[in-house]
C-alpha atoms as a PDB file:
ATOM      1  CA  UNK A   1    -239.490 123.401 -95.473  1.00  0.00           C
ATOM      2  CA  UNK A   2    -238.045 127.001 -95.791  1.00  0.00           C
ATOM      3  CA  UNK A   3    -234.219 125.421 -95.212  1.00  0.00           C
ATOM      4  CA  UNK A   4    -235.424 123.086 -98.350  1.00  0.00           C
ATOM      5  CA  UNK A   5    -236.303 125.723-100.273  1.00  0.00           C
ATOM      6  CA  UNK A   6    -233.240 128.070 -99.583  1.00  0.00           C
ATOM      7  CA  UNK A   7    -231.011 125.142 -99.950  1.00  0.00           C
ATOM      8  CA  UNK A   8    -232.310 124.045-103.385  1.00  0.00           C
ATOM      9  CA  UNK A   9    -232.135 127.997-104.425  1.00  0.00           C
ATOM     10  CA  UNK A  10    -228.613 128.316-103.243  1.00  0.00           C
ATOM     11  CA  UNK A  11    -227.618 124.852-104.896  1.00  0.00           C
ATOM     12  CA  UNK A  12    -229.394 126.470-108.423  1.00  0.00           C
ATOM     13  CA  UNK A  13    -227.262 129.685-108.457  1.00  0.00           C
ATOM     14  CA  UNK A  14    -224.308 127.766-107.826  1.00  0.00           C
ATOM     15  CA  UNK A  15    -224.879 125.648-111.202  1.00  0.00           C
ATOM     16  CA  UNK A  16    -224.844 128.671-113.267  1.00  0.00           C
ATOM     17  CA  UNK A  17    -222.671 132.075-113.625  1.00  0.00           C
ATOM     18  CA  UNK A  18    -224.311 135.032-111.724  1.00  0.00           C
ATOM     19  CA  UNK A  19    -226.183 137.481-113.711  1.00  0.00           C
ATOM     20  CA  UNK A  20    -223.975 140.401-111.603  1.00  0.00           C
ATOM     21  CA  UNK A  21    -220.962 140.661-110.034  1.00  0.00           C
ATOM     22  CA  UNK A  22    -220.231 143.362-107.318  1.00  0.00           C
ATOM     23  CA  UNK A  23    -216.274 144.366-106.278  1.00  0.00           C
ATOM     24  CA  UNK A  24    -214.888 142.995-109.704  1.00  0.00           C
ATOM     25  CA  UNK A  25    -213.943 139.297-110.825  1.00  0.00           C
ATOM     26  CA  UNK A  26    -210.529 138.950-109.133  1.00  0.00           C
ATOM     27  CA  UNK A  27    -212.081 140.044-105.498  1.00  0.00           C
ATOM     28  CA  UNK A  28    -216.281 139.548-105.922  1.00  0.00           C
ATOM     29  CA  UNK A  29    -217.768 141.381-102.848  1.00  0.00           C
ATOM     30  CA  UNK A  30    -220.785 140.364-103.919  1.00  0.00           C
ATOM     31  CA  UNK A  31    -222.494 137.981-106.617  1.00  0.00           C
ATOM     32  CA  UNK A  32    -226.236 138.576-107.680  1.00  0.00           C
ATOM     33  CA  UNK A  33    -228.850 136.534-109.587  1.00  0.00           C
ATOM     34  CA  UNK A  34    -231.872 137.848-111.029  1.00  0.00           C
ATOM     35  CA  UNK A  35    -234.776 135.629-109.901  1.00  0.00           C
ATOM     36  CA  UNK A  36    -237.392 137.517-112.180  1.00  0.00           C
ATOM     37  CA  UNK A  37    -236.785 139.401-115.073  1.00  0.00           C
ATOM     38  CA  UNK A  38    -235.955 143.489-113.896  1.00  0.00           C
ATOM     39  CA  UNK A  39    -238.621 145.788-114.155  1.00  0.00           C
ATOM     40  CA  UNK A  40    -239.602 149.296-112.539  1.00  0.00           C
ATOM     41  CA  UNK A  41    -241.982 147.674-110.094  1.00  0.00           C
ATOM     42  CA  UNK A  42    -240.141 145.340-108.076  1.00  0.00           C
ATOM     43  CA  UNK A  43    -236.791 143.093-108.545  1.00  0.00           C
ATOM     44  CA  UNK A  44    -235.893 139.597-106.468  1.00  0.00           C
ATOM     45  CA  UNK A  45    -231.993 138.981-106.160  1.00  0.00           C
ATOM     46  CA  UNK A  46    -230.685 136.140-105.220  1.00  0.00           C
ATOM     47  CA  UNK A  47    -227.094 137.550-102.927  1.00  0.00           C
ATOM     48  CA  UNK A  48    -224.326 135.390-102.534  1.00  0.00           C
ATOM     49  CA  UNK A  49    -221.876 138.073 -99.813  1.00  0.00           C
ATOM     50  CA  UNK A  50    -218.265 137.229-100.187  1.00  0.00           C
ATOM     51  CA  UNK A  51    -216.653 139.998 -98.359  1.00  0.00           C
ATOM     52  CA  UNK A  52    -217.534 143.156 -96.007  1.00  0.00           C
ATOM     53  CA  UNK A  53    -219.384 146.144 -97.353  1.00  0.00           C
ATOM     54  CA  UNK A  54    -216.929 148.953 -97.711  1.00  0.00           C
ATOM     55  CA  UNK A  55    -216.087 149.958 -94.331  1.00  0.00           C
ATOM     56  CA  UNK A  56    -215.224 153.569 -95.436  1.00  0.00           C
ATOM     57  CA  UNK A  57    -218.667 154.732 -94.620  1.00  0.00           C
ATOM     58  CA  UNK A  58    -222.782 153.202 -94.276  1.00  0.00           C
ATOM     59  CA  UNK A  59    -224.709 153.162 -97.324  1.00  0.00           C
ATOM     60  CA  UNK A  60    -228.323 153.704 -98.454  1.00  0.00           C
ATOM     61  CA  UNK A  61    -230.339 152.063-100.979  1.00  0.00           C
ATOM     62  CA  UNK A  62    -232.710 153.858-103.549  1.00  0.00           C
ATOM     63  CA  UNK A  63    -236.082 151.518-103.219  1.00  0.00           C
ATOM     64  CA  UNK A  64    -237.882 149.830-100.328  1.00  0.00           C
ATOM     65  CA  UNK A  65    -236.226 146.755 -99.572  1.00  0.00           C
ATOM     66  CA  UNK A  66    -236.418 143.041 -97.800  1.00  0.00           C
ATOM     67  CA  UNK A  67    -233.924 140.693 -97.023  1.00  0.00           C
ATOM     68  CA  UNK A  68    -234.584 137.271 -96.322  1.00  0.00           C
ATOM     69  CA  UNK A  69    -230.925 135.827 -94.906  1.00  0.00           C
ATOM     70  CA  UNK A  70    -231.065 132.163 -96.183  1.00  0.00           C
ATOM     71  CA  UNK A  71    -227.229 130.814 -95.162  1.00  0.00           C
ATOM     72  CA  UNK A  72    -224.775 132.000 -92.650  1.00  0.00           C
ATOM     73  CA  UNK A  73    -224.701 135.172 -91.083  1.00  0.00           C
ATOM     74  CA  UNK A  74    -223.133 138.914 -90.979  1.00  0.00           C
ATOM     75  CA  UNK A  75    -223.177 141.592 -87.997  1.00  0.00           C
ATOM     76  CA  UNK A  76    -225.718 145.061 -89.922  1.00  0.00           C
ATOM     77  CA  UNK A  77    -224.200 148.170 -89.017  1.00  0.00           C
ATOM     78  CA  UNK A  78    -226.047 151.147 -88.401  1.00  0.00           C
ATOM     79  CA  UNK A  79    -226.520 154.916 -87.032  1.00  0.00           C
ATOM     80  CA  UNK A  80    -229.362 155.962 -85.222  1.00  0.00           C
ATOM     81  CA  UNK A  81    -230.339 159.298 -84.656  1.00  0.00           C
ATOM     82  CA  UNK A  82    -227.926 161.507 -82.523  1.00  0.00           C
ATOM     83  CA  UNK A  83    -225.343 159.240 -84.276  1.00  0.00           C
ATOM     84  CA  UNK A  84    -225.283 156.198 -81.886  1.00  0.00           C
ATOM     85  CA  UNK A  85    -223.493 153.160 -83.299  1.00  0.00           C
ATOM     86  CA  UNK A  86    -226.127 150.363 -83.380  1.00  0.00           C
ATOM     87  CA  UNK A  87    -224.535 146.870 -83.994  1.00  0.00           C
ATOM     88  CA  UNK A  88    -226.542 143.665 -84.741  1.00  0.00           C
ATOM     89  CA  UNK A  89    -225.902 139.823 -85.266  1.00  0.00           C
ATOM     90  CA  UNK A  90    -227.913 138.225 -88.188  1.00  0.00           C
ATOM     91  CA  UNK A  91    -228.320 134.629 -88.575  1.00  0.00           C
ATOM     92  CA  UNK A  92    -230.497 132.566 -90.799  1.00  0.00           C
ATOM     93  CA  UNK A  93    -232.767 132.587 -91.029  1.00  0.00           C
ATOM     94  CA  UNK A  94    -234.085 136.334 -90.390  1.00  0.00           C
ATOM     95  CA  UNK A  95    -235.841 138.750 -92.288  1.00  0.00           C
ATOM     96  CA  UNK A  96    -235.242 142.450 -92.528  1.00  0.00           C
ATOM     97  CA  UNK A  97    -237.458 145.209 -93.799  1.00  0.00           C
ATOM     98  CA  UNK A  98    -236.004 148.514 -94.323  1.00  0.00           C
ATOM     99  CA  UNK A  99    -236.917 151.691 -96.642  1.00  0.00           C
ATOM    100  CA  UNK A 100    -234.820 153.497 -99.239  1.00  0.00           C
ATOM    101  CA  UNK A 101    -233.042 156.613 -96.845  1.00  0.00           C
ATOM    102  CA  UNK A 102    -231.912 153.823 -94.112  1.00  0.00           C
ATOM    103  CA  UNK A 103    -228.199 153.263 -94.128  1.00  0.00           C
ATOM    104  CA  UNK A 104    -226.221 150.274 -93.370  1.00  0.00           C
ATOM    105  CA  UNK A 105    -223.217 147.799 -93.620  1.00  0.00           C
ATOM    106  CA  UNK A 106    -222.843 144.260 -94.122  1.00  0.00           C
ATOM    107  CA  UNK A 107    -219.803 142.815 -92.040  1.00  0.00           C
ATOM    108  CA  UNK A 108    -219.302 139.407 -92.955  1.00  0.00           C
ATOM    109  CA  UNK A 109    -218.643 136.696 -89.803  1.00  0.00           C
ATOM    110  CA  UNK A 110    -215.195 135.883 -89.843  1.00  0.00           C
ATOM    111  CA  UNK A 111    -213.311 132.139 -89.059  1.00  0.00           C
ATOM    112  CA  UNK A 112    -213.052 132.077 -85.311  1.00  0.00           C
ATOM    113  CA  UNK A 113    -210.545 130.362 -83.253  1.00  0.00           C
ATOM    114  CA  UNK A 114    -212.793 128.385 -81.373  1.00  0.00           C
ATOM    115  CA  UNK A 115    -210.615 128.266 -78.265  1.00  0.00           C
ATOM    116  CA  UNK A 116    -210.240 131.500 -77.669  1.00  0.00           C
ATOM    117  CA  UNK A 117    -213.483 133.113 -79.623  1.00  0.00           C
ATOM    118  CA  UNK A 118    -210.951 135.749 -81.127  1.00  0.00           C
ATOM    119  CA  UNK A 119    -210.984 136.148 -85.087  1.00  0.00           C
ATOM    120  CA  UNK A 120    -208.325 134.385 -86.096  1.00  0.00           C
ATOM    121  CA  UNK A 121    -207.666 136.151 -89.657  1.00  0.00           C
ATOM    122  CA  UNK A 122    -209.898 138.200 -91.597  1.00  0.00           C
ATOM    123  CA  UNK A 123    -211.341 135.292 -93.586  1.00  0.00           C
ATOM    124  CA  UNK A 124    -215.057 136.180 -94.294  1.00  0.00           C
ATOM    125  CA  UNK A 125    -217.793 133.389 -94.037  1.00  0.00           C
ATOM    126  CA  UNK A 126    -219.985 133.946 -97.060  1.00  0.00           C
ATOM    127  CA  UNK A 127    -223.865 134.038 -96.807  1.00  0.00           C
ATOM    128  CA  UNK A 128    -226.860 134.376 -98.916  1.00  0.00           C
ATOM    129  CA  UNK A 129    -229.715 136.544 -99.090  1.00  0.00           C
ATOM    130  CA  UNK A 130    -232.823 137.019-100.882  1.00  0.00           C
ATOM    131  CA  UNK A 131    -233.183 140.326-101.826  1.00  0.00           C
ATOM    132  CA  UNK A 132    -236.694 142.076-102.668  1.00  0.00           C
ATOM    133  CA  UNK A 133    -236.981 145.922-103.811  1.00  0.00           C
ATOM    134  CA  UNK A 134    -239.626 147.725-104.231  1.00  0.00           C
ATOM    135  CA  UNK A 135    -239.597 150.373-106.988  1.00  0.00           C
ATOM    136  CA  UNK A 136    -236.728 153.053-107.054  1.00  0.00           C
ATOM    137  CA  UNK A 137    -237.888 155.802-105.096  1.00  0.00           C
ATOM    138  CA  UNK A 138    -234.382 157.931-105.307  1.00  0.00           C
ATOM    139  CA  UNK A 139    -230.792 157.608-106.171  1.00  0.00           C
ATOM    140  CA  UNK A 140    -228.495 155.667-103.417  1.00  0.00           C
ATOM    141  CA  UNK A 141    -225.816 156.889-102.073  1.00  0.00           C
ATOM    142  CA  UNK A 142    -222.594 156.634 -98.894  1.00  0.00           C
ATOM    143  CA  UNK A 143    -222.988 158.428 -95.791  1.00  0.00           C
ATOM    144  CA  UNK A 144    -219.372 159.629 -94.969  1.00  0.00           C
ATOM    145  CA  UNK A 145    -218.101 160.642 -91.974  1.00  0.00           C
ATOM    146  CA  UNK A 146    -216.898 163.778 -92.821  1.00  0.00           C
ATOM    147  CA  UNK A 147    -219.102 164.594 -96.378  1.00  0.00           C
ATOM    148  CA  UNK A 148    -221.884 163.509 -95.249  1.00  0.00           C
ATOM    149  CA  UNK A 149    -224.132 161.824 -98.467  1.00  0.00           C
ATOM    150  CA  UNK A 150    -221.977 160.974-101.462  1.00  0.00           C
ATOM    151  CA  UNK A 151    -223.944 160.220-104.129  1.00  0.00           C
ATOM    152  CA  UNK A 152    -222.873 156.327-105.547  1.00  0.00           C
ATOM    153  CA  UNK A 153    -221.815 157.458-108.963  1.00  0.00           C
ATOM    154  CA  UNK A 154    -219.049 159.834-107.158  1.00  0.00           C
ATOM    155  CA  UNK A 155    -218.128 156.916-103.825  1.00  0.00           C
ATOM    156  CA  UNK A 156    -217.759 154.074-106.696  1.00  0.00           C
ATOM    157  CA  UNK A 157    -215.253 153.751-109.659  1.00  0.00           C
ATOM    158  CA  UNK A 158    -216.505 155.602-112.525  1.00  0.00           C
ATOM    159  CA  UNK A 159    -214.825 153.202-115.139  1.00  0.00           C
ATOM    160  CA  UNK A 160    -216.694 149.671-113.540  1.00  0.00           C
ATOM    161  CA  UNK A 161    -219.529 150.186-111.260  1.00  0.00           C
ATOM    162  CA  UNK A 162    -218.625 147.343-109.450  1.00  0.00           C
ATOM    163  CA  UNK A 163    -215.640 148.493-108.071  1.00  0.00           C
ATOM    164  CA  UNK A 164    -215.089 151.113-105.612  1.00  0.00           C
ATOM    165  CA  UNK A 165    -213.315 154.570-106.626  1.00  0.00           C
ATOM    166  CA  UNK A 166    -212.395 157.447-104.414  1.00  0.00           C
ATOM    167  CA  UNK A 167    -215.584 156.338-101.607  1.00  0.00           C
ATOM    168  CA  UNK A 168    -215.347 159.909 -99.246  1.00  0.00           C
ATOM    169  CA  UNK A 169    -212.576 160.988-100.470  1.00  0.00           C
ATOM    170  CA  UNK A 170    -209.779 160.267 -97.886  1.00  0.00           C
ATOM    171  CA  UNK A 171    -207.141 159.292-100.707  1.00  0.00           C
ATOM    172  CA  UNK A 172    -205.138 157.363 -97.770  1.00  0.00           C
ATOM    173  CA  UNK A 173    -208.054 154.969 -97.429  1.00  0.00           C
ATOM    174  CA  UNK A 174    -207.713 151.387 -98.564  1.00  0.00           C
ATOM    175  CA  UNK A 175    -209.770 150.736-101.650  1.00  0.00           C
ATOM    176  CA  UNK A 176    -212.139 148.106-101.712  1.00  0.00           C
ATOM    177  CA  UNK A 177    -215.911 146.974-103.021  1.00  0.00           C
END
């Protein structure tokens, strides 16, 4: 019944334009729905993830948040105290609960050559989430290695929030969303 329901959600958003669109038009990172109209309280997304989160460094969210993964998968980054690497697989369909100072990243599964288990290019498997947020209990921000927290404002492009800008400030780095 719950595969029924994500299904028919996932088959809605992909009859209409999303309401958001993360990393810019020509790449999307990431496309978002609004499932009820935004308000201070709480907000319901409907994610469709198209590529990796930024790589450059973890990020935070400002709000209380759950994510219900609907379709495919991703391996969720994070650091635990004393700054232990903590990698873990998510498939659908799996819930996560987190609050608004936990940091993160989204690595998208990648095609696999099945013989030898080995990516075989860097092509990202999409998946879909539900998103639920509480109300905004901060501002968000990127946890560089080096800066520590970079507030999102500074880490993203300042002329299209979608986009990435200068992220911790290693000019070198690759851009990306």
């Amino acid at each position: 019944m719950i595969q029924k329901a994500a299904s028919a959600l996932i088959a809605w958003a992909r009859q209409r334009a999303p309401d958001f669109v993360v990393g810019g038009v020509e790449q999307p990172y990431l496309l978002r729905w609004f499932l009820i109209p935004r308000n201070p309280v709480f907000n319901v997304y409907l994610h469709c993830f198209l590529r990796d989160d930024d790589d450059r460094a973890l990020h935070d969210h400002p709000w209380p948040w759950c994510s219900i993964l609907l379709s495919g998968g991703y391996i969720e980054h994070t650091i635990a105290a004393g700054g232990i690497h903590h990698r873990r697989e998510r498939s659908a369909p799996s819930i996560k609960l987190s609050g608004p100072r936990r940091a993160h990243r989204i690595e998208l599964f990648k095609i696999r050559d099945f013989v030898s288990s080995q990516p075989s290019n860097d092509t990202p498997l999409s998946c879909w989430t539900l998103f639920i947020t509480g109300p905004r209990l901060r501002t968000w921000g990127f946890h560089c290695p080096e800066r520590g927290w970079v507030d999102w404002r500074e880490f993203t492009d300042p002329n299209d929030k979608g986009l990435t800008g200068p992220g911790c400030g290693d000019q070198s780095a690759e851009r990306q969303a």
